[in-house]
Protein backbone atom coordinates (compact mmCIF):
# COMPACT_ATOMS: atom_id res chain seq x y z
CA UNK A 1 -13.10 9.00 -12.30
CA UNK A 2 -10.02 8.09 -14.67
CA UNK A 3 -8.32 4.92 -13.91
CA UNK A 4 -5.42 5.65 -11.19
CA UNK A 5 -2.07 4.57 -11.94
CA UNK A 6 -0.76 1.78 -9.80
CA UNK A 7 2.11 3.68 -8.99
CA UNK A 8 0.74 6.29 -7.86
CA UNK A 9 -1.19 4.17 -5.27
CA UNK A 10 1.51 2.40 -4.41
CA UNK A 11 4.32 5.25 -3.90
CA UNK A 12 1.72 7.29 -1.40
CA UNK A 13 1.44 4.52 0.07
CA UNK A 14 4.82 4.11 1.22
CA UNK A 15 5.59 7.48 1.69
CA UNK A 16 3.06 7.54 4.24
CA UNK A 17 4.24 4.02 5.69
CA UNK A 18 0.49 2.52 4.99
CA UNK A 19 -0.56 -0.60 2.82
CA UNK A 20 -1.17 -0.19 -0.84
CA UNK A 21 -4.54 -2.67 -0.68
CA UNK A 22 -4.40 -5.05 -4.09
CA UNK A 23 -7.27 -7.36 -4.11
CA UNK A 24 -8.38 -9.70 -6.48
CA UNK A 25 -11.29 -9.74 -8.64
CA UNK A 26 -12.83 -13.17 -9.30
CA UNK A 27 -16.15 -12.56 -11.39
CA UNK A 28 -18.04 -9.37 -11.53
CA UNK A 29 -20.08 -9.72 -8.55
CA UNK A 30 -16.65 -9.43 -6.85
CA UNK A 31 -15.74 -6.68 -8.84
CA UNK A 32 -18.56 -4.67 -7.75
CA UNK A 33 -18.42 -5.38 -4.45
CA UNK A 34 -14.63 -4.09 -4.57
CA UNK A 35 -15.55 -1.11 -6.08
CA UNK A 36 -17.83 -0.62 -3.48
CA UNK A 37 -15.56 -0.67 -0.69
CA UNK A 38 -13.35 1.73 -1.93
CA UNK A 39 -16.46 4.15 -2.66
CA UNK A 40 -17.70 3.45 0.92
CA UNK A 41 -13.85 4.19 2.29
CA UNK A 42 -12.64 6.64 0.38
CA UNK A 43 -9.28 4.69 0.50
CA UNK A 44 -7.75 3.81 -3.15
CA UNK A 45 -7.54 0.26 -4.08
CA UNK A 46 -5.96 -2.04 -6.60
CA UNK A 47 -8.44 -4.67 -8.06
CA UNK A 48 -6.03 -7.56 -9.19
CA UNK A 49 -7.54 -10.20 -12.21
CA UNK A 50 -5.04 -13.55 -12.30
CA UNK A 51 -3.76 -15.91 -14.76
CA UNK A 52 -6.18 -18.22 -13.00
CA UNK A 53 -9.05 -16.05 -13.05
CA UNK A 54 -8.22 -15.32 -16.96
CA UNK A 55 -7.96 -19.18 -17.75
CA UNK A 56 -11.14 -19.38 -15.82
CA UNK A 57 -13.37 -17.18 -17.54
CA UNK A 58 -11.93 -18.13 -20.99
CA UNK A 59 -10.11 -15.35 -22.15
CA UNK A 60 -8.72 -12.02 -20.64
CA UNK A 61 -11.16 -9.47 -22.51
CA UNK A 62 -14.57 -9.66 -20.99
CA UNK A 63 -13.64 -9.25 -17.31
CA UNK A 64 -11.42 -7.03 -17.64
CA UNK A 65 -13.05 -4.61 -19.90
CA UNK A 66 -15.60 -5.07 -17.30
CA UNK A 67 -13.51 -4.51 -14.06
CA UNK A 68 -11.79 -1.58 -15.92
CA UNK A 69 -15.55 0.00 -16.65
CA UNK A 70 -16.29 -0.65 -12.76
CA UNK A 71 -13.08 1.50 -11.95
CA UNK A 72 -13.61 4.35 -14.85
CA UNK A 73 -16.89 4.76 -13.46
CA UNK A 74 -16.36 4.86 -10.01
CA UNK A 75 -15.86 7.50 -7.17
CA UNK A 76 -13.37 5.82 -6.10
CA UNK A 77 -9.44 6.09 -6.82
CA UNK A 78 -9.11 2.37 -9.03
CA UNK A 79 -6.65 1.05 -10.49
CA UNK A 80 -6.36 -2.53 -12.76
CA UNK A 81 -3.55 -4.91 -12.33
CA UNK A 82 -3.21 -8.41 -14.15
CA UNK A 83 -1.91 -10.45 -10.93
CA UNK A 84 0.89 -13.89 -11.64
CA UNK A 85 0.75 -13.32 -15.53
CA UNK A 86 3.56 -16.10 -16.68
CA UNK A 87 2.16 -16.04 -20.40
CA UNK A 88 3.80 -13.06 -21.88
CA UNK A 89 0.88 -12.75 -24.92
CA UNK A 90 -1.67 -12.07 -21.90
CA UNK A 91 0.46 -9.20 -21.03
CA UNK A 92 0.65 -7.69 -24.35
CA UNK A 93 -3.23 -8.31 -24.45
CA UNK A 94 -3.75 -6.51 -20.53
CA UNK A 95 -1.63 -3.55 -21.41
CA UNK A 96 -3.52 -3.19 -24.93
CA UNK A 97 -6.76 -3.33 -23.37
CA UNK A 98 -5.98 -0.84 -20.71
CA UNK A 99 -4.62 -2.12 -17.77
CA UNK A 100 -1.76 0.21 -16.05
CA UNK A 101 0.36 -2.69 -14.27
CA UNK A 102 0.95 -6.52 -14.28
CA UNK A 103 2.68 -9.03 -12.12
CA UNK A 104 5.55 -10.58 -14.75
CA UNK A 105 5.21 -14.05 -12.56
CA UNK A 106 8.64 -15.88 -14.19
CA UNK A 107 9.70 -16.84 -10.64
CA UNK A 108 9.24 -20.89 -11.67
CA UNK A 109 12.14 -20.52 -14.42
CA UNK A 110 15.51 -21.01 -12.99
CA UNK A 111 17.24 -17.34 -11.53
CA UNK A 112 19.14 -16.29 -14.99
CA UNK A 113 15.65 -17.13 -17.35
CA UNK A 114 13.34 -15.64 -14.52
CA UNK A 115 15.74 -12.48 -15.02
CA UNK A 116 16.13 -12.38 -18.81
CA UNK A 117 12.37 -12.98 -19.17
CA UNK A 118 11.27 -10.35 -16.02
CA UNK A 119 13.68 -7.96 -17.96
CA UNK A 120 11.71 -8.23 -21.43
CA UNK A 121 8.24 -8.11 -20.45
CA UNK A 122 9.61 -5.01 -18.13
CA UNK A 123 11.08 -3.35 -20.96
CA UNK A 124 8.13 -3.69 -23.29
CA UNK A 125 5.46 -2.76 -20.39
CA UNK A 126 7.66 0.42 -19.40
CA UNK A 127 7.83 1.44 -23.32
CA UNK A 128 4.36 1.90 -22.54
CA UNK A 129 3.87 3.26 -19.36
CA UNK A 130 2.95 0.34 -17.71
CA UNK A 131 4.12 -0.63 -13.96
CA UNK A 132 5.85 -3.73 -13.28
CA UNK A 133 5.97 -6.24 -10.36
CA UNK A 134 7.55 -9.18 -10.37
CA UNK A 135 9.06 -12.28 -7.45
CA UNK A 136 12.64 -13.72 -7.04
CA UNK A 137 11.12 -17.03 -6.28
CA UNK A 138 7.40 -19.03 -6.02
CA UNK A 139 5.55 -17.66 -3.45
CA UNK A 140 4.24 -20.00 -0.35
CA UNK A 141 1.78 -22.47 -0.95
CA UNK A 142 3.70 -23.16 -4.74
CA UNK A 143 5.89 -25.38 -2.95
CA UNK A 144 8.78 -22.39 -3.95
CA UNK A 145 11.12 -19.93 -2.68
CA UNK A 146 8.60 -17.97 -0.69
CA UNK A 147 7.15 -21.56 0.92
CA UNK A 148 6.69 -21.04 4.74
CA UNK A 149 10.31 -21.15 6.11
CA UNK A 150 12.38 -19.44 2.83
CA UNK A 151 13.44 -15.93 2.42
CA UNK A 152 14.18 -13.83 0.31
CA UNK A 153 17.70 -12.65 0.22
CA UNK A 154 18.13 -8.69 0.09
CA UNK A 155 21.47 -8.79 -1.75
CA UNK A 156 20.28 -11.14 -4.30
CA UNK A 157 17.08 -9.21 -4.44
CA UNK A 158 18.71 -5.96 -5.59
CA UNK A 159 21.03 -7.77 -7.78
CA UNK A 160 17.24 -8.98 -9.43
CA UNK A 161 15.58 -6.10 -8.81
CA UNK A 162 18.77 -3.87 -10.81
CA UNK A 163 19.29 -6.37 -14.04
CA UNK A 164 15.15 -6.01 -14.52
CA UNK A 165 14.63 -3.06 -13.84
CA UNK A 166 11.17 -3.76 -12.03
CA UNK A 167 9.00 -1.17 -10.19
CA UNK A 168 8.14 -3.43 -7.21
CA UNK A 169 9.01 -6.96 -5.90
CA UNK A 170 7.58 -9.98 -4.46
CA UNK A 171 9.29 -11.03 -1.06
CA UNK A 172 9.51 -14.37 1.00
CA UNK A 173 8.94 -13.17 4.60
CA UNK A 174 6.70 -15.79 6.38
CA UNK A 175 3.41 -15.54 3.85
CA UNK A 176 2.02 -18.02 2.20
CA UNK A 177 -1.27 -18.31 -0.75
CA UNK A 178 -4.39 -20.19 -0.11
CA UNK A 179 -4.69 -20.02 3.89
CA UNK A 180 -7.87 -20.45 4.93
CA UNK A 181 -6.61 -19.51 8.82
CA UNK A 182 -5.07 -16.10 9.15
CA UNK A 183 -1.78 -17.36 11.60
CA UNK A 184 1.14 -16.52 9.64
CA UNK A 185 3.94 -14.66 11.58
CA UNK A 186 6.27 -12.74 9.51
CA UNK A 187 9.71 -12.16 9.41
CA UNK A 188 9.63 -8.42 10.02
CA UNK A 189 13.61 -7.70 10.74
CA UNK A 190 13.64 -9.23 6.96
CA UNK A 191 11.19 -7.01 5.92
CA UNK A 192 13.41 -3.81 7.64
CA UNK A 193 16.20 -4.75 6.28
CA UNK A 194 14.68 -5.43 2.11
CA UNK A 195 13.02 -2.12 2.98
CA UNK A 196 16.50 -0.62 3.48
CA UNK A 197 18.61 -2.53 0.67
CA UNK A 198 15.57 -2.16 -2.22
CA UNK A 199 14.56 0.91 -3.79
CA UNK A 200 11.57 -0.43 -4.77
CA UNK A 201 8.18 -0.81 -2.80
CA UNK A 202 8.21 -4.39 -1.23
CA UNK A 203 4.94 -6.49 -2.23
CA UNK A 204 3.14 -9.33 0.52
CA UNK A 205 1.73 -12.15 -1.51
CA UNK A 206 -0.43 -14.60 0.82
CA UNK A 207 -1.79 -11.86 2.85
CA UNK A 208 -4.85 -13.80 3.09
CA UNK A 209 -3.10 -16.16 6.23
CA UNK A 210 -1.99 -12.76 7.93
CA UNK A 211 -3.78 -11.45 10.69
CA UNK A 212 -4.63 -7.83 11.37
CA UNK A 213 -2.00 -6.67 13.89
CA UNK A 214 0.49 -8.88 11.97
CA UNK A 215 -0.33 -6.68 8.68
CA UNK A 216 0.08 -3.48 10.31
CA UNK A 217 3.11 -4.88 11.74
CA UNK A 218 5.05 -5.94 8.69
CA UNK A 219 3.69 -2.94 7.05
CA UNK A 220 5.14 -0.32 9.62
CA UNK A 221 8.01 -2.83 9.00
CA UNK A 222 8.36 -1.43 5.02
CA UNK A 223 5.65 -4.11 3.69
CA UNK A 224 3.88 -1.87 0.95
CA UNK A 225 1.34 -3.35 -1.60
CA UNK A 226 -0.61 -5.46 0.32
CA UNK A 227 -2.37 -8.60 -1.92
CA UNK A 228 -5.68 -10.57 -0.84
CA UNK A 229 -8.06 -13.22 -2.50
CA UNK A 230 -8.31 -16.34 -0.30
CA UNK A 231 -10.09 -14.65 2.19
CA UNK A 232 -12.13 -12.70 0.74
CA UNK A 233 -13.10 -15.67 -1.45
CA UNK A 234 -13.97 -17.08 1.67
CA UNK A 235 -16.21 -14.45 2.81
CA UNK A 236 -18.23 -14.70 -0.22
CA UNK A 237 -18.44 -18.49 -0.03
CA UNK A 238 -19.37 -18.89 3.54
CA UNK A 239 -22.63 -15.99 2.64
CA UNK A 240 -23.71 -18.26 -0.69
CA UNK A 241 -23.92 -21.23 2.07
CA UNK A 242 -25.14 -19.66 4.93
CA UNK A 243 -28.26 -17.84 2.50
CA UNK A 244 -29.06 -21.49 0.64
CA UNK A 245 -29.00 -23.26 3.87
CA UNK A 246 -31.54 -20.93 5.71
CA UNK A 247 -33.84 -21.70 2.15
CA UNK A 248 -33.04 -24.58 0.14
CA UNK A 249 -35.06 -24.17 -2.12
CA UNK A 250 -33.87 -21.03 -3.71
CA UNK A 251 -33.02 -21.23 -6.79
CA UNK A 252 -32.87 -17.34 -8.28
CA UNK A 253 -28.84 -16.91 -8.01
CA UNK A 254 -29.15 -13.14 -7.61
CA UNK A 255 -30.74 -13.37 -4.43
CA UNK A 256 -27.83 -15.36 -2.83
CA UNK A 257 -25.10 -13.65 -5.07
CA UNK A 258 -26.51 -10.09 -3.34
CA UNK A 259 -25.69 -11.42 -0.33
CA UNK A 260 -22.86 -12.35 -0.78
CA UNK A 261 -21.40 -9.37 -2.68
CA UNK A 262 -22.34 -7.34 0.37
CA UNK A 263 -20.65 -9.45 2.74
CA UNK A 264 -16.78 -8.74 0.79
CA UNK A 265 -17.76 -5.32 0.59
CA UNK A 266 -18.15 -4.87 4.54
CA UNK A 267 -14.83 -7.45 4.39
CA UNK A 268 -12.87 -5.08 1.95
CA UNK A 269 -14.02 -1.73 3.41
CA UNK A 270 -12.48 -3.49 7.13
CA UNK A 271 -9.60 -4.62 5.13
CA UNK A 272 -8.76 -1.48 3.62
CA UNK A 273 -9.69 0.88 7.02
CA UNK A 274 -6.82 -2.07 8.83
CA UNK A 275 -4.42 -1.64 6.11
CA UNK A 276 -4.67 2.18 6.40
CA UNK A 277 -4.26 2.66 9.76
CA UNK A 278 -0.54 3.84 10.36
CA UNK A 279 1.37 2.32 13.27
CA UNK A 280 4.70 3.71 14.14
CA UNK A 281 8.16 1.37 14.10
CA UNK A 282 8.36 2.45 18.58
CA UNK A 283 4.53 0.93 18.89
CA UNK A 284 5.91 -2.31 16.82
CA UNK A 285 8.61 -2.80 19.25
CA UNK A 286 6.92 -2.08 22.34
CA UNK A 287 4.04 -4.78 20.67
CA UNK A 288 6.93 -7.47 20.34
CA UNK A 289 8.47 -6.52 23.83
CA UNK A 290 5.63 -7.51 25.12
CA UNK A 291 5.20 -10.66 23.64
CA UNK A 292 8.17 -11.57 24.15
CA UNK A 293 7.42 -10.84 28.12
């Protein structure tokens, strides 16, 4: 099938008040096991490559041409975003090489250069049909804005999100990246109320320290694209460990890798199946009401 605009995942997405699932590729075996998920679903997904992941395999090319392959030749409905892209050369090289959207990540600059530079790299990407997300501030676990504790403010954010000219936006609402423990609470009155003031779909970074219920939640909320790594990451880990201590003396890496790209594509499908599943703004507040009882 034809690589799937981002936008077009992410708009039916929040017209139907579901998450937009983003998650991020880390090597091919990852990749596949992505792919996979959305092929065993039948839900779209957005497979994510980072600045990190980019740095770490040495330049942006080979994976991506790879993960892009993996989503032209799927069943699936795929599409390739570059995720936290702060080096403006890597975006000219994603968009060249294919990719249909990219996180402009200039949220470390001070508010007037994070806007001038967001505004560029929009302007360029949209002269060629490319979708845009970008954050006000550093999301949690950067020590920034979106640190447990800060929040975004909506009037600032459309006072961003208007002088860029973005297609969606980061928010601070509780989230936080690199949680290994999924017991982050978010703000979801925040959420209802950047729903309201933005006219752009809202974007959860950190998802990974978000439980289930808590997802649905924010997303029936107005949460929208939905990002994930850390746990996933984790899922794959925990496999490789579990499959080399049962036999220590393996030493073929495909038969632990298997393994383990089997156990995030269970993960994902579950992920994706959670993230799909529509709950209605009266069930949220009857949920909280009876927390709070």
């Amino acid at each position: 099938m034809p690589l799937v605009p981002t936008a077009s995942i992410v708009d039916a997405a929040r017209e139907a008040r579901v998450g937009a699932a983003a998650f991020n590729v880390i090597h091919l075996e990852t990749a596949e096991a992505l792919v996979a998920a959305a092929e065993r679903t039948g839900i779209p997904l957005i497979l994510q490559i980072s600045e990190n992941c980019i740095h770490y395999h040495g330049s942006l090319l080979p994976l991506t041409r790879a993960t892009l392959a993996l989503a032209e030749g799927s069943t699936a409905r795929i599409a390739v975003h570059l995720d936290h892209i702060t080096d403006a050369e890597l975006v000219h090289q994603g968009i060249g090489a294919g990719v249909g959207s990219v996180m402009v990540d200039a949220s470390a600059l001070p508010y007037e250069q994070n806007v001038a530079t967001t505004a560029e790299l929009t302007a360029w990407c949209h002269e060629r049909g490319a979708y845009v997300e970008a954050e006000l501030g550093e999301v949690g676990g950067k020590d920034g804005v979106h640190a447990p504790g800060a929040r975004t403010d909506p009037v600032e954010a459309l006072a961003f999100v208007r002088a860029t000219r973005v297609d969606a936006l980061a928010v601070a609402v509780g989230s936080s990246h690199a949680m290994r423990e999924r017991t982050a609470e978010l703000d979801k009155e925040l959420i209802a109320a950047l729903r309201t003031t933005l006219p752009v779909p809202l974007v959860l970074h950190g998802s990974s320290g978000v439980p289930d219920d808590e997802l649905r939640r924010a997303i029936a909320a107005g949460m929208t694209k939905i990002n994930i790594s850390t746990h996933l990451v984790s899922v794959f880990t925990g496999s490789i460990r579990r499959t080399l201590d049962a036999d220590p003396a393996l030493v073929d890496s495909r038969k632990y890798l298997k393994p383990a790209r089997e156990a995030v594509a269970q993960e994902a499908a579950r992920l994706l199946e959670v993230l799909n599943t529509p709950v209605t703004v009266p069930d949220l507040r009857t949920t909280e009401a009876t927390v709070r009882g």
